[in-house]
Protein backbone atom coordinates (compact mmCIF):
# COMPACT_ATOMS: atom_id res chain seq x y z
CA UNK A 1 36.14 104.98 -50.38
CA UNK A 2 37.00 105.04 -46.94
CA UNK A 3 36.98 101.52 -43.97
CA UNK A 4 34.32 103.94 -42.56
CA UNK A 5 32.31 104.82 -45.54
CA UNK A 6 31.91 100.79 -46.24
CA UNK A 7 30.75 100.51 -42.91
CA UNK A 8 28.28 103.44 -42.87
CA UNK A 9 26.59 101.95 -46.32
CA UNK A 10 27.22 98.01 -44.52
CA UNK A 11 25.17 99.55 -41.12
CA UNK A 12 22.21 101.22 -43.96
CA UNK A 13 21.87 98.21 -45.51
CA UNK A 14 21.42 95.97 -42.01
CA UNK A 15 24.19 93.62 -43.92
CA UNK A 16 23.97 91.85 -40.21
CA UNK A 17 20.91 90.17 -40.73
CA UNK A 18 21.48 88.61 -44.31
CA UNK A 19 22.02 85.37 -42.88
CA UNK A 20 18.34 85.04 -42.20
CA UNK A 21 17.91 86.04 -45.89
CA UNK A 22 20.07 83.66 -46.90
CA UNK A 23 17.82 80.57 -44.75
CA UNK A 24 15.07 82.22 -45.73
CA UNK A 25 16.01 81.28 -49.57
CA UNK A 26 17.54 78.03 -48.80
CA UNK A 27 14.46 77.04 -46.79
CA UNK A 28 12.45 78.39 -50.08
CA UNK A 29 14.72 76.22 -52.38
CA UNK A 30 14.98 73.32 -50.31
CA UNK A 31 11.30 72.72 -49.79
CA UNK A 32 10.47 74.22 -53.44
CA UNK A 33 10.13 70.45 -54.66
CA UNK A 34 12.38 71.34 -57.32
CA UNK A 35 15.96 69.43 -57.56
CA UNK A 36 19.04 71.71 -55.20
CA UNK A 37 21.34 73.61 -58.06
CA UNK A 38 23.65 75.83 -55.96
CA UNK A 39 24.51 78.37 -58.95
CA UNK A 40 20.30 79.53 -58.95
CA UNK A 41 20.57 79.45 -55.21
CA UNK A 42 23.66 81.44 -55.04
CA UNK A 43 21.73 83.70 -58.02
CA UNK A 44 18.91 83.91 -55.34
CA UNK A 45 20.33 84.37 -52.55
CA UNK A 46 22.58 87.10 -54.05
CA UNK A 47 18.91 89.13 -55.61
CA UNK A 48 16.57 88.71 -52.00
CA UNK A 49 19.58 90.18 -49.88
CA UNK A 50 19.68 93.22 -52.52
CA UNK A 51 15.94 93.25 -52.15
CA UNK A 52 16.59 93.29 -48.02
CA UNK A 53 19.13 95.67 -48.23
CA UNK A 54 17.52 98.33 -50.45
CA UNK A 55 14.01 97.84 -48.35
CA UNK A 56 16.69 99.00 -45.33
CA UNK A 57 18.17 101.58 -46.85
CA UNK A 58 14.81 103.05 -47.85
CA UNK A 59 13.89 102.55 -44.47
CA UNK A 60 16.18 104.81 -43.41
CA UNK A 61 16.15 107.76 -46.04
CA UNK A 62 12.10 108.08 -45.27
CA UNK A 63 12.70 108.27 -41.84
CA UNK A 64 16.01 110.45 -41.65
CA UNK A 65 13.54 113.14 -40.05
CA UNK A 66 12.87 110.69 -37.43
CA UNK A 67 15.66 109.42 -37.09
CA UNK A 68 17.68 112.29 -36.23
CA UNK A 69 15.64 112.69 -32.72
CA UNK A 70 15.52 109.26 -31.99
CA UNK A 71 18.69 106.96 -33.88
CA UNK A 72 20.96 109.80 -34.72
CA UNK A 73 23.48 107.14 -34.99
CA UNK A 74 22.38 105.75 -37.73
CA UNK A 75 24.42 106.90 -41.31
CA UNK A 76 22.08 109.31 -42.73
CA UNK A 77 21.52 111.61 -39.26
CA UNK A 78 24.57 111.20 -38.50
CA UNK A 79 25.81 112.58 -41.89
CA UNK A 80 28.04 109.98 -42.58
CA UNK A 81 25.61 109.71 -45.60
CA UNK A 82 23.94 111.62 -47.65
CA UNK A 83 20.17 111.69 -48.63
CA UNK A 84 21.24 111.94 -52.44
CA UNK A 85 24.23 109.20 -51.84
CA UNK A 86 21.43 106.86 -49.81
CA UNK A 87 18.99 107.10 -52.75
CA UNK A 88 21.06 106.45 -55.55
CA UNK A 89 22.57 103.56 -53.49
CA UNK A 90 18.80 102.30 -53.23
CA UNK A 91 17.89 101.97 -56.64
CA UNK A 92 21.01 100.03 -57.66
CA UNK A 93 20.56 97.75 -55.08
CA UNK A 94 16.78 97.47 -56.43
CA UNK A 95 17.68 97.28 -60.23
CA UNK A 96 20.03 94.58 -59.25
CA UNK A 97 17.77 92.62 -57.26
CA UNK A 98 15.35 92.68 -60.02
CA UNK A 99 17.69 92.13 -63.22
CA UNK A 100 19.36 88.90 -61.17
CA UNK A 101 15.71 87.02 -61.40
CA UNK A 102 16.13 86.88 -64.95
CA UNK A 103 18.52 84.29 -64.74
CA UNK A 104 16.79 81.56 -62.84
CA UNK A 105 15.14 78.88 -64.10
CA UNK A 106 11.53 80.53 -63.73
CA UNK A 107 11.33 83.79 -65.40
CA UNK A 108 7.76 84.03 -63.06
CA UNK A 109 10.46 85.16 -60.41
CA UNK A 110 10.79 88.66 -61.97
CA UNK A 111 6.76 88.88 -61.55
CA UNK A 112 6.97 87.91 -58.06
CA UNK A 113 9.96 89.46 -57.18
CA UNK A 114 8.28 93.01 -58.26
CA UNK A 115 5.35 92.20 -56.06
CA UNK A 116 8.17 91.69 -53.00
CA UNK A 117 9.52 95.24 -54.44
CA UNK A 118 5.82 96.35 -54.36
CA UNK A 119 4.97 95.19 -50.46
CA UNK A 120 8.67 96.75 -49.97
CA UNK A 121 7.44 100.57 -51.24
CA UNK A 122 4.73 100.28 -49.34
CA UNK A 123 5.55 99.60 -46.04
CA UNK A 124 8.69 101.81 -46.04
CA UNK A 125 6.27 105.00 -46.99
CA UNK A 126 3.29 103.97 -44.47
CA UNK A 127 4.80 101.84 -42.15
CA UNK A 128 5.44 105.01 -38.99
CA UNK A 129 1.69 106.04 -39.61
CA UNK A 130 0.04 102.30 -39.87
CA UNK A 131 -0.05 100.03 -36.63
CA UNK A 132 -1.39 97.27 -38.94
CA UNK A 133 2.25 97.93 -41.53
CA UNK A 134 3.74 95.03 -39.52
CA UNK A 135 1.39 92.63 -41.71
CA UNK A 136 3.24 93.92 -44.53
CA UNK A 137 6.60 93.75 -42.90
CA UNK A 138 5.53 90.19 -42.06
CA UNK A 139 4.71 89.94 -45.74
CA UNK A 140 7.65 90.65 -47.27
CA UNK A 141 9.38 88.03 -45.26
CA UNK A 142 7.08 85.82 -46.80
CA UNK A 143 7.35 86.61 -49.99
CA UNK A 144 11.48 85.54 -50.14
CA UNK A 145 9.81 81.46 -49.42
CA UNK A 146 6.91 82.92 -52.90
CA UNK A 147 10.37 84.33 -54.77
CA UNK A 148 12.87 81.34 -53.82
CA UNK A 149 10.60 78.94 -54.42
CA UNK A 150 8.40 80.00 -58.03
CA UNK A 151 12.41 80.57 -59.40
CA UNK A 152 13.23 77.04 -58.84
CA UNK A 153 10.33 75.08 -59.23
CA UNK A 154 7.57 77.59 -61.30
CA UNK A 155 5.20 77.42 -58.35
CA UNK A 156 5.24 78.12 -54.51
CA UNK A 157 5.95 74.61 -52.81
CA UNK A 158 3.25 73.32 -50.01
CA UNK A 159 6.44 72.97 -47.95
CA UNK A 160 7.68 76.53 -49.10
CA UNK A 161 3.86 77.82 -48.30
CA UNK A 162 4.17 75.86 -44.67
CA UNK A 163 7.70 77.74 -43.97
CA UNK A 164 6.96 81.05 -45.56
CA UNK A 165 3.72 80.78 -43.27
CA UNK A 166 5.70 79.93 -40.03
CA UNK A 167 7.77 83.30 -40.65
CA UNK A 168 5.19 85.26 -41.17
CA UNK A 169 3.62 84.85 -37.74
CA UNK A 170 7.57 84.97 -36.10
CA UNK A 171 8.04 88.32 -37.95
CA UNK A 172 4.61 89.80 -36.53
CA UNK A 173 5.57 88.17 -32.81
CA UNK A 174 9.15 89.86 -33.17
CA UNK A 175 7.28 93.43 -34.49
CA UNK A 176 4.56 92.72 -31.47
CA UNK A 177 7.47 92.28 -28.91
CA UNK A 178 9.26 95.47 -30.57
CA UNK A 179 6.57 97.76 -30.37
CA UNK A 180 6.03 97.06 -26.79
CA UNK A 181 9.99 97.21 -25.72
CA UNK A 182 9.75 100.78 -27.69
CA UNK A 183 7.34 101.84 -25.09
CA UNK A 184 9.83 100.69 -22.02
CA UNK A 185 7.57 97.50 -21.23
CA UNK A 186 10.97 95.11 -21.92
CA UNK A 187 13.39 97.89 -19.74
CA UNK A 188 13.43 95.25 -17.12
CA UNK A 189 15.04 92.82 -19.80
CA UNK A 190 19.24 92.19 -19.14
CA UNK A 191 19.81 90.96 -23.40
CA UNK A 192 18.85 92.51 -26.47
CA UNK A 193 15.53 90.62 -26.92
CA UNK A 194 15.17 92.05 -30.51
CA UNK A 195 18.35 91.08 -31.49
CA UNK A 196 17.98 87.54 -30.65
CA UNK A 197 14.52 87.14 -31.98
CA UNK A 198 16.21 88.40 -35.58
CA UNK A 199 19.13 86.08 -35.14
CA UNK A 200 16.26 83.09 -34.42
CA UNK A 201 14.71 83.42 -38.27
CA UNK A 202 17.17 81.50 -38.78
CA UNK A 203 17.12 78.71 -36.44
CA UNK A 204 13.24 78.91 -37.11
CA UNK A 205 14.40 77.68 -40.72
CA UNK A 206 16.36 75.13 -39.70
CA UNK A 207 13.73 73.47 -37.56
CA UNK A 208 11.50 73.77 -40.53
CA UNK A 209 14.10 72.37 -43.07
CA UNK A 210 14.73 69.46 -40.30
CA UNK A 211 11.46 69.12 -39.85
CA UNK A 212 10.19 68.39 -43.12
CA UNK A 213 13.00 67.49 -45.40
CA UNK A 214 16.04 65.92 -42.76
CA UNK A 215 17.38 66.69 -39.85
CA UNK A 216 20.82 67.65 -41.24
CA UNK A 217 19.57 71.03 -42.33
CA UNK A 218 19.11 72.33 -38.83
CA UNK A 219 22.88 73.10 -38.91
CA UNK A 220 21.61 75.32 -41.87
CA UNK A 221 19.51 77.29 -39.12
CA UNK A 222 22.39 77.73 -36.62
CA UNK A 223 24.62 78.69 -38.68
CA UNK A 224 22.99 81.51 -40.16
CA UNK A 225 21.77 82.70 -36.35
CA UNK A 226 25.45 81.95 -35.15
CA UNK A 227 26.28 84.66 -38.21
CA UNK A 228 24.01 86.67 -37.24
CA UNK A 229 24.15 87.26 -33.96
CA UNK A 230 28.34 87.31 -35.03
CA UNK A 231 27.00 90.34 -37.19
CA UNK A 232 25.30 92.16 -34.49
CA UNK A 233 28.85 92.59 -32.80
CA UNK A 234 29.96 95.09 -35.52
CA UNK A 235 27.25 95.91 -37.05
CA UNK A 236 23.64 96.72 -35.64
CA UNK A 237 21.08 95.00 -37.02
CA UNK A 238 17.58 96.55 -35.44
């Protein structure tokens, strides 16, 4: 496999914005209430950003048609991948996501995680027809605090429920502010506003983390937006 067939299936999969999947679960593990073991978050951590990833790359193979009018940059337009290729690629990343939850402490995870799988399906197949989809994109994001958190501890966390919360209304404000830059009300704008709000999950994390647990852990939440927005550079992450 070719440097620029990695990148093509690296640029489906959004691989720029893990970090803030990666906060996401440390945030979820952190404030589970259960004791930090870095093997189940590494286990976690290593499921949610095949759970990310595959909701990306499904993303993109329901919207090829789409796509090739308005992103024909991205892999599948732009032929770099196939459809068949993209939906293979899809359901391993799925199947892996899923099988990786049975080795946390909390085999609950597995239910949970297919409910994140479930909110996934959904909003990829409605999401270009549904204004009100970008609950359910909001949801998801959610649901990696529900995930993290039930594998570690059997439960969701108050704290978890707090953070999980907090994200929830940052993902809607970031689909909000994307909807209305779509329609050329942010053309005025001299950054990538969308960019930075996705680089800021993180940093939203670490506030939380610092917050409520110590302040140590908002280097957590800089690092992963400093990653990020690193990320961005190569690899586009909107």
């Amino acid at each position: 496999m070719s440097m620029r067939t990695v990148k093509s299936y690296l640029a489906l999969c959004r691989v720029s914005n893990l970090p803030t999947v990666w906060t996401n679960v440390l945030a979820g593990v952190v404030l589970s209430g259960a004791p930090f073991s870095l093997p189940h978050f590494i286990t976690l951590t290593l499921s949610l950003s095949f759970f990310y990833s595959g909701g990306m790359c499904l993303n993109d193979i329901l919207d090829a048609k789409t796509d090739m009018g308005k992103k024909p940059f991205r892999p599948i337009p732009s032929q770099k991948i196939s459809i068949n290729s993209a939906v293979l690629f899809t359901i391993a990343l799925f199947t892996i996501a899923l099988l990786l939850l049975v080795f946390v402490p909390h085999r609950e995870a597995v239910y949970a995680g297919l409910l994140l799988l479930t909110f996934i399906l959904i909003y990829d197949k409605f999401h270009k027809g549904h204004p009100l989809s970008v609950i359910l994109m909001a949801a998801c994001r959610s649901m990696v605090f529900v995930v993290a958190s039930i594998a570690v501890a059997g439960t969701v966390g108050k704290l978890a429920a707090i953070a999980g919360a907090l994200q929830f209304i940052y993902v809607l404000a970031i689909s909000i502010v994307a909807r209305y830059e779509n329609k050329g009300g942010m053309g005025g704008y001299s950054f990538p506003v969308i960019p930075v709000m996705l680089a800021c999950i993180s940093l939203l994390d670490g506030v939380v983390m610092a917050v409520l647990i110590s302040p140590a852990w908002l280097t957590a939440g800089i690092t992963g937006t400093t990653l990020t927005m690193l990320g961005q550079k190569y690899i586009r992450g909107d």
